[in-house]
N, C-alpha and C. Protein backbone atom coordinates (compact mmCIF):
# COMPACT_ATOMS: atom_id res chain seq x y z
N UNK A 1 0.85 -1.17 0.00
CA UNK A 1 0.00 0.00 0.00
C UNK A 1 0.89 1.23 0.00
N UNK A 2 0.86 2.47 -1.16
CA UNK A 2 1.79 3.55 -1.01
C UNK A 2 1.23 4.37 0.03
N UNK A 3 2.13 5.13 -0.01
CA UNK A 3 1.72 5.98 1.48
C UNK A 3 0.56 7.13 1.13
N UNK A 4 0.41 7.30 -0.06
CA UNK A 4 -0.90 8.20 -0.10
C UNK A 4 -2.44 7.70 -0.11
N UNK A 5 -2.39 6.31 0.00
CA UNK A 5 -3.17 5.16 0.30
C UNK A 5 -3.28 5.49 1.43
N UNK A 6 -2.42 5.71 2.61
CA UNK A 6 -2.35 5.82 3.99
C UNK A 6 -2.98 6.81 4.41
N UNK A 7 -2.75 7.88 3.68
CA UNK A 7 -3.15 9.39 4.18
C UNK A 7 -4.25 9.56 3.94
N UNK A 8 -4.98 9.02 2.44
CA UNK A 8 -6.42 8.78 2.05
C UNK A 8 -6.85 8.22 3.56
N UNK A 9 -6.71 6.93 4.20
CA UNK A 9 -7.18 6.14 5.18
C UNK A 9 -7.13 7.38 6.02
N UNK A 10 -6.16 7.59 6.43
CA UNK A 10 -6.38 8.69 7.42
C UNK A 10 -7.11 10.16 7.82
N UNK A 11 -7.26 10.07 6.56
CA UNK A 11 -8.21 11.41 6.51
C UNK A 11 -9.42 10.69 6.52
N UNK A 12 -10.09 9.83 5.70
CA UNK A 12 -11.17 9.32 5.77
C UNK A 12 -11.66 9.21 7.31
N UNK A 13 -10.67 8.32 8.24
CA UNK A 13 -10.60 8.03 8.94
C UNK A 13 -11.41 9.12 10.14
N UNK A 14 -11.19 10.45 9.76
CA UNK A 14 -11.17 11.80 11.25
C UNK A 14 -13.20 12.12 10.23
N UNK A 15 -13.28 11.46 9.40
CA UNK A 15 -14.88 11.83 8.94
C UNK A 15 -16.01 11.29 9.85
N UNK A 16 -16.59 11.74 10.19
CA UNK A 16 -17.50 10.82 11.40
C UNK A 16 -18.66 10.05 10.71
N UNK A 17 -18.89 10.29 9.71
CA UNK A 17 -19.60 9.29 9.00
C UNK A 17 -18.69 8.05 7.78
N UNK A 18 -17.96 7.95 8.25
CA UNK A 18 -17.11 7.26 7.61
C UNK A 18 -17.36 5.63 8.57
N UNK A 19 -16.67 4.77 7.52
CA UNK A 19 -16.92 3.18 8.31
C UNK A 19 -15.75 3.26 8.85
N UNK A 20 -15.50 2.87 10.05
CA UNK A 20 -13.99 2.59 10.58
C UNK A 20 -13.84 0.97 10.11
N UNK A 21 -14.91 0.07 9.95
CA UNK A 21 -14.65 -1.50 9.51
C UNK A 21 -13.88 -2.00 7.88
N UNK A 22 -14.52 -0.19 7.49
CA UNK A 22 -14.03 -0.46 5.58
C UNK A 22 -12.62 0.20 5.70
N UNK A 23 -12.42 0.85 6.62
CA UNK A 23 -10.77 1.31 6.56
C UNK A 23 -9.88 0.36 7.28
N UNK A 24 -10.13 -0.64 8.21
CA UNK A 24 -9.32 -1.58 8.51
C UNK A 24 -9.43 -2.86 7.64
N UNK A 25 -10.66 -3.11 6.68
CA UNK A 25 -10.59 -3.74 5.78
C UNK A 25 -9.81 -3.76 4.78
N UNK A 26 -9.34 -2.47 4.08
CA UNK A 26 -8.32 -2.34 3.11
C UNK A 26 -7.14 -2.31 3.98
N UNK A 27 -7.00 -2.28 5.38
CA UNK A 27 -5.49 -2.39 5.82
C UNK A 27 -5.09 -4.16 5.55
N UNK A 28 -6.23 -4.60 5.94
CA UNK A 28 -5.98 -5.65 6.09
C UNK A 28 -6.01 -6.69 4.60
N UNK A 29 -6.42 -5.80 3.85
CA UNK A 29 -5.68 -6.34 2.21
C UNK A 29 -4.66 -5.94 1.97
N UNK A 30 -4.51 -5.04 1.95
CA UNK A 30 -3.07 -4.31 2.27
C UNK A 30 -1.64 -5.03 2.45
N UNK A 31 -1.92 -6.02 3.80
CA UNK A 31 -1.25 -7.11 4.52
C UNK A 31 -0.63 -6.37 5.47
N UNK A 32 -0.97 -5.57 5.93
CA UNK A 32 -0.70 -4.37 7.48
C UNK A 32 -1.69 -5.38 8.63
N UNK A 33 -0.85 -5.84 9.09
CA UNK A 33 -1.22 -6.03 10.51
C UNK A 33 -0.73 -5.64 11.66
N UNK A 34 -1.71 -5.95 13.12
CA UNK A 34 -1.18 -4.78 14.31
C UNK A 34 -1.35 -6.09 15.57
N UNK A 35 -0.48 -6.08 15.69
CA UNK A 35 0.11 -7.22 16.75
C UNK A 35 0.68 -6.55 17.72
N UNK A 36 0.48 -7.00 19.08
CA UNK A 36 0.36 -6.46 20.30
C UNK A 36 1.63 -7.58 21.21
N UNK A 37 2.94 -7.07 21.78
CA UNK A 37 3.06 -8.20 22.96
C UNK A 37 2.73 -7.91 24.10
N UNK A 38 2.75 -9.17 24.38
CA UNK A 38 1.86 -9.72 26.37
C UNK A 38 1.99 -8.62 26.93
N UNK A 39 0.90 -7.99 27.92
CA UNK A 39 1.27 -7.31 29.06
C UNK A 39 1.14 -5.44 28.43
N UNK A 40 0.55 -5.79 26.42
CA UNK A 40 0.74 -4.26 26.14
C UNK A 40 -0.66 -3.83 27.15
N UNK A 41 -1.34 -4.19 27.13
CA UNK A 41 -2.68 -3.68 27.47
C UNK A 41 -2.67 -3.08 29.33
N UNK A 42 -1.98 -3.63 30.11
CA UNK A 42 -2.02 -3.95 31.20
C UNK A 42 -0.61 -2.58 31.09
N UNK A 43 0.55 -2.41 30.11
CA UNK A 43 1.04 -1.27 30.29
C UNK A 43 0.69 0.13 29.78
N UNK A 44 -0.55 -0.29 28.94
CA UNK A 44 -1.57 0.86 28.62
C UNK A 44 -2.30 1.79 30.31
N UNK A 45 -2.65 0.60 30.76
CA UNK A 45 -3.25 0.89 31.62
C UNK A 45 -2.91 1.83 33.24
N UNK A 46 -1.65 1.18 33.01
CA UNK A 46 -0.78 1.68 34.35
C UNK A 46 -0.48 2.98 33.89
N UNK A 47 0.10 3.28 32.34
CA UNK A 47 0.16 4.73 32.51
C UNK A 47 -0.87 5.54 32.10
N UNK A 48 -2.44 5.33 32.14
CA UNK A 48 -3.32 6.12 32.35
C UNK A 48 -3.57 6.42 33.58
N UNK A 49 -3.22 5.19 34.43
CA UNK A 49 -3.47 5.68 36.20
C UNK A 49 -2.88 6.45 36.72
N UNK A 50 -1.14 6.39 36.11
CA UNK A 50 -0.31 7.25 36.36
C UNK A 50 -0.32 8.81 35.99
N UNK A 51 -0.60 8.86 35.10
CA UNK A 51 -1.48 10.33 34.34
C UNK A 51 -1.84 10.73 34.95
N UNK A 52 -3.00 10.51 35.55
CA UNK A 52 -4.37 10.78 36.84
C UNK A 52 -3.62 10.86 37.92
N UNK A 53 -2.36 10.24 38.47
CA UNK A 53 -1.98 10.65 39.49
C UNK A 53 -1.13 11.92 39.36
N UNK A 54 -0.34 12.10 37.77
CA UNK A 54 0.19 13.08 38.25
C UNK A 54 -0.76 14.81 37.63
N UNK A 55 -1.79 14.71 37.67
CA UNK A 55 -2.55 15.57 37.10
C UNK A 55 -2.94 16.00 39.05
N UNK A 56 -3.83 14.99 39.66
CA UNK A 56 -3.94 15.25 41.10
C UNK A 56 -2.83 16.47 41.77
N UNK A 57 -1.05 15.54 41.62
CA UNK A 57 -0.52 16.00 42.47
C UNK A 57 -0.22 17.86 41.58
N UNK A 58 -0.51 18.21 40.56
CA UNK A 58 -0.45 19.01 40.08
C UNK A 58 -1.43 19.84 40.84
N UNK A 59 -3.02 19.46 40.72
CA UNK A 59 -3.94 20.73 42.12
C UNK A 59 -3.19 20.72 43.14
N UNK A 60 -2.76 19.93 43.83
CA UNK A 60 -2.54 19.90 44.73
C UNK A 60 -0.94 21.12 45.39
N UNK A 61 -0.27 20.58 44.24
CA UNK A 61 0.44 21.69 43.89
C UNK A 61 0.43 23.40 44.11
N UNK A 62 -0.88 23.37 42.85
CA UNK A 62 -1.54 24.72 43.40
C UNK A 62 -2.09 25.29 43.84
N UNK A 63 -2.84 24.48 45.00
CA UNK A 63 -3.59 24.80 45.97
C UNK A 63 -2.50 25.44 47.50
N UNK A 64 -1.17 24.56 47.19
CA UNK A 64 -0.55 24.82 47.72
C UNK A 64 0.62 26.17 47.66
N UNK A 65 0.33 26.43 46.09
CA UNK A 65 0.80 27.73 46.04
C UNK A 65 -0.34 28.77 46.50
N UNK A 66 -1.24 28.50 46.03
CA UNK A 66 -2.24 29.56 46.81
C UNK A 66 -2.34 29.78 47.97
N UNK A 67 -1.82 28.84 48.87
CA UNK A 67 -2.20 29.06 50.28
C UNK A 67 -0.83 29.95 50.48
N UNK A 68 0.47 29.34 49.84
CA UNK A 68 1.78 30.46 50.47
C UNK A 68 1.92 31.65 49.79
N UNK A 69 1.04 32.20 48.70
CA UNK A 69 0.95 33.60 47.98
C UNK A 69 0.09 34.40 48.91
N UNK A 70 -0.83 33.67 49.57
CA UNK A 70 -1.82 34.35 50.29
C UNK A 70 -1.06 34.60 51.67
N UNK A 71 -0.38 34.02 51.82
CA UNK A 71 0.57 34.30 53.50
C UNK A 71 1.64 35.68 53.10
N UNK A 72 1.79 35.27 52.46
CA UNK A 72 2.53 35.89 51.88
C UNK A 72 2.73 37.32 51.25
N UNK A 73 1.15 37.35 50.92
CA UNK A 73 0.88 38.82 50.32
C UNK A 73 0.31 39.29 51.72
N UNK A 74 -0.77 38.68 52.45
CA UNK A 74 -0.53 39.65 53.67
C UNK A 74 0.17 40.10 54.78
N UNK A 75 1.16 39.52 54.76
CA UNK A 75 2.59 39.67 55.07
C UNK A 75 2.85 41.03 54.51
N UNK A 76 2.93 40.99 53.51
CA UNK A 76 3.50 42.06 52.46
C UNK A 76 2.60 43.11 52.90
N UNK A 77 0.86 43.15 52.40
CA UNK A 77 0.28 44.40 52.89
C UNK A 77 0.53 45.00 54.34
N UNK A 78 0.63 43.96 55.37
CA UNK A 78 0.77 44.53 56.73
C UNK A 78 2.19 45.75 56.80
N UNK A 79 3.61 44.74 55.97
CA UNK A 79 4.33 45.52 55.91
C UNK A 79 4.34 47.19 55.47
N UNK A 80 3.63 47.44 54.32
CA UNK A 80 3.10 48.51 53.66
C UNK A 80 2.37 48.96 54.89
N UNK A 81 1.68 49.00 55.35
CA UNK A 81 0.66 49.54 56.20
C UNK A 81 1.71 50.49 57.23
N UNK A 82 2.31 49.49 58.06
CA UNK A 82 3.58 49.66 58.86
C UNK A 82 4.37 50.76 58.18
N UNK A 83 4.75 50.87 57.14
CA UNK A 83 5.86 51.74 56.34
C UNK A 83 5.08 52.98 56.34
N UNK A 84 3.93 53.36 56.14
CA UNK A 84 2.41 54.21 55.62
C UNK A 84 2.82 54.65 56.98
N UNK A 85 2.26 54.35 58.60
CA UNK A 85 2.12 54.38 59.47
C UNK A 85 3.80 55.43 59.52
N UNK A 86 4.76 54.66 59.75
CA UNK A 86 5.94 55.45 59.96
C UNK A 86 5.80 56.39 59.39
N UNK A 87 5.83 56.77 58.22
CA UNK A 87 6.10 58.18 57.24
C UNK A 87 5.32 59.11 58.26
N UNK A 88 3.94 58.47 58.27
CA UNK A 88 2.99 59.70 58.93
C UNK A 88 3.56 60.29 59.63
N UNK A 89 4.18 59.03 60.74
CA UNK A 89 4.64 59.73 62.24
C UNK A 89 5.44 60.67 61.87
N UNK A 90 6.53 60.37 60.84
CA UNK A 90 8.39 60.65 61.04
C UNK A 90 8.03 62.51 60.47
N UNK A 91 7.16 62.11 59.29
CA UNK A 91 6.91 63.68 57.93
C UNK A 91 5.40 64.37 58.85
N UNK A 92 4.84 63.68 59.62
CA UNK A 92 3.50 64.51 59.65
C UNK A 92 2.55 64.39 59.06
N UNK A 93 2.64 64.42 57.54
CA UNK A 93 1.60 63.94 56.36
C UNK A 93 2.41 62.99 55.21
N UNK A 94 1.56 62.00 54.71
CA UNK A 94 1.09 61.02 54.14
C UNK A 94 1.36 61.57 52.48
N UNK A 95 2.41 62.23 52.45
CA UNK A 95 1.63 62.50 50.67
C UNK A 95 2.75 61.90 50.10
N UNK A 96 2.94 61.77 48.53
CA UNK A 96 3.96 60.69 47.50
C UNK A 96 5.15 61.10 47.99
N UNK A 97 5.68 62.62 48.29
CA UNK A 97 6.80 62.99 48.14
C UNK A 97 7.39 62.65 49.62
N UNK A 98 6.51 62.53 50.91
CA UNK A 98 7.28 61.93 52.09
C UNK A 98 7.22 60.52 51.56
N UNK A 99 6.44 60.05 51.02
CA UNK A 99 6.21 58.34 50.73
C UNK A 99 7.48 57.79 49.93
N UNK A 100 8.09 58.62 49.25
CA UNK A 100 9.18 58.28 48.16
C UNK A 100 10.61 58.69 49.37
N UNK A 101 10.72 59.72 50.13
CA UNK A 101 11.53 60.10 50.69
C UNK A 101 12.36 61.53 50.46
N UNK A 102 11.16 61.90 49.98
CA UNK A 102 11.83 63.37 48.85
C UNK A 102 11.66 64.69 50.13
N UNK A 103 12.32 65.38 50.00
CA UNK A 103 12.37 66.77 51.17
C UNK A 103 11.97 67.51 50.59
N UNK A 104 12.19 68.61 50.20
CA UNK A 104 12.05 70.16 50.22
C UNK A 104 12.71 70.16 48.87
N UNK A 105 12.51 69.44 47.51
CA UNK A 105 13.27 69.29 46.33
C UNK A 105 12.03 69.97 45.80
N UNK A 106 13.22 70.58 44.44
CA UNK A 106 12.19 71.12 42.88
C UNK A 106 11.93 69.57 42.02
N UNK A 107 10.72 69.51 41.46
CA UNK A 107 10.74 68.71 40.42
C UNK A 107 11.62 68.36 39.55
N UNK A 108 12.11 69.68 38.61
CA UNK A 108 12.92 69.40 37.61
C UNK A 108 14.37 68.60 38.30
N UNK A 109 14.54 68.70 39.51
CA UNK A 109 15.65 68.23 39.84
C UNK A 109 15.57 66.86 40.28
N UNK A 110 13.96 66.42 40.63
CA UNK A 110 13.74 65.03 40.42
C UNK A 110 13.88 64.21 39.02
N UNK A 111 13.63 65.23 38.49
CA UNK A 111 13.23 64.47 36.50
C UNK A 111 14.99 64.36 36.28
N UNK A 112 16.17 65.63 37.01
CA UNK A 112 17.31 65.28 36.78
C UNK A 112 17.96 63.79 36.70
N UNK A 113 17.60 63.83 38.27
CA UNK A 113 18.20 62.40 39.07
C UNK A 113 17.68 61.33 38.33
N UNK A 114 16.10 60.82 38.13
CA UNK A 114 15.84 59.88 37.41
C UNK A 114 16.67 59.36 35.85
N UNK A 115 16.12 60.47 34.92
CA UNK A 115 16.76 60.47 33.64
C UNK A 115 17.94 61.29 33.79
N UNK A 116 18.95 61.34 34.27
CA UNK A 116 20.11 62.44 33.98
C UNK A 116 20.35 63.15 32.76
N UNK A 117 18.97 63.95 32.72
CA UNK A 117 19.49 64.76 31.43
C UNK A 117 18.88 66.25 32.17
């Protein structure tokens, strides 16, 4: 059978009204046969179970990242809060330029420092 014989089968094959009995019929004129040794079926099987197990330990996975992002980020907000809290005390008021650490500066001399131009 040439191989565009094959590809015919195969395409036929993905048609859902197609016979799957008339396409293994011409394999089997063909003289294509599909022979299996002992134990294939039984190693089919083990690695579908295995699949399923490692798909499980995968939620599990990220359930477990979710729980240490979540410790984690409020960790983080408390910290912020804490930092918020200091400025107030240290500057008096709460605004970007005590929040950044900036004093009694001109702008343009901020836009200096950033971009040095």
């Amino acid at each position: 059978m040439k191989s565009q014989d094959f590809k015919e089968l195969i395409i036929r094959s993905l048609d859902s009204e197609s016979d799957p009995e008339m396409a293994s019929g011409k394999l089997e004129e063909a003289g294509v046969t599909y022979r299996f040794r002992e134990g294939f079926t039984e190693r089919v099987i083990d690695k579908i179970f295995t699949a399923g197990d490692s798909v499980v330990r995968e939620i599990e996975f990220v359930r477990s990242l979710n729980s240490v992002f979540y410790r984690i980020a409020l960790t983080g907000v408390a910290a912020i809060v804490l930092l918020m809290i200091s400025i107030f005390i240290v500057q008096g008021s709460l605004s970007m330029d005590s929040f950044l650490g900036i004093g009694n500066t001109n702008d343009e001399s901020i836009l200096y420092l950033l971009t040095g131009n």
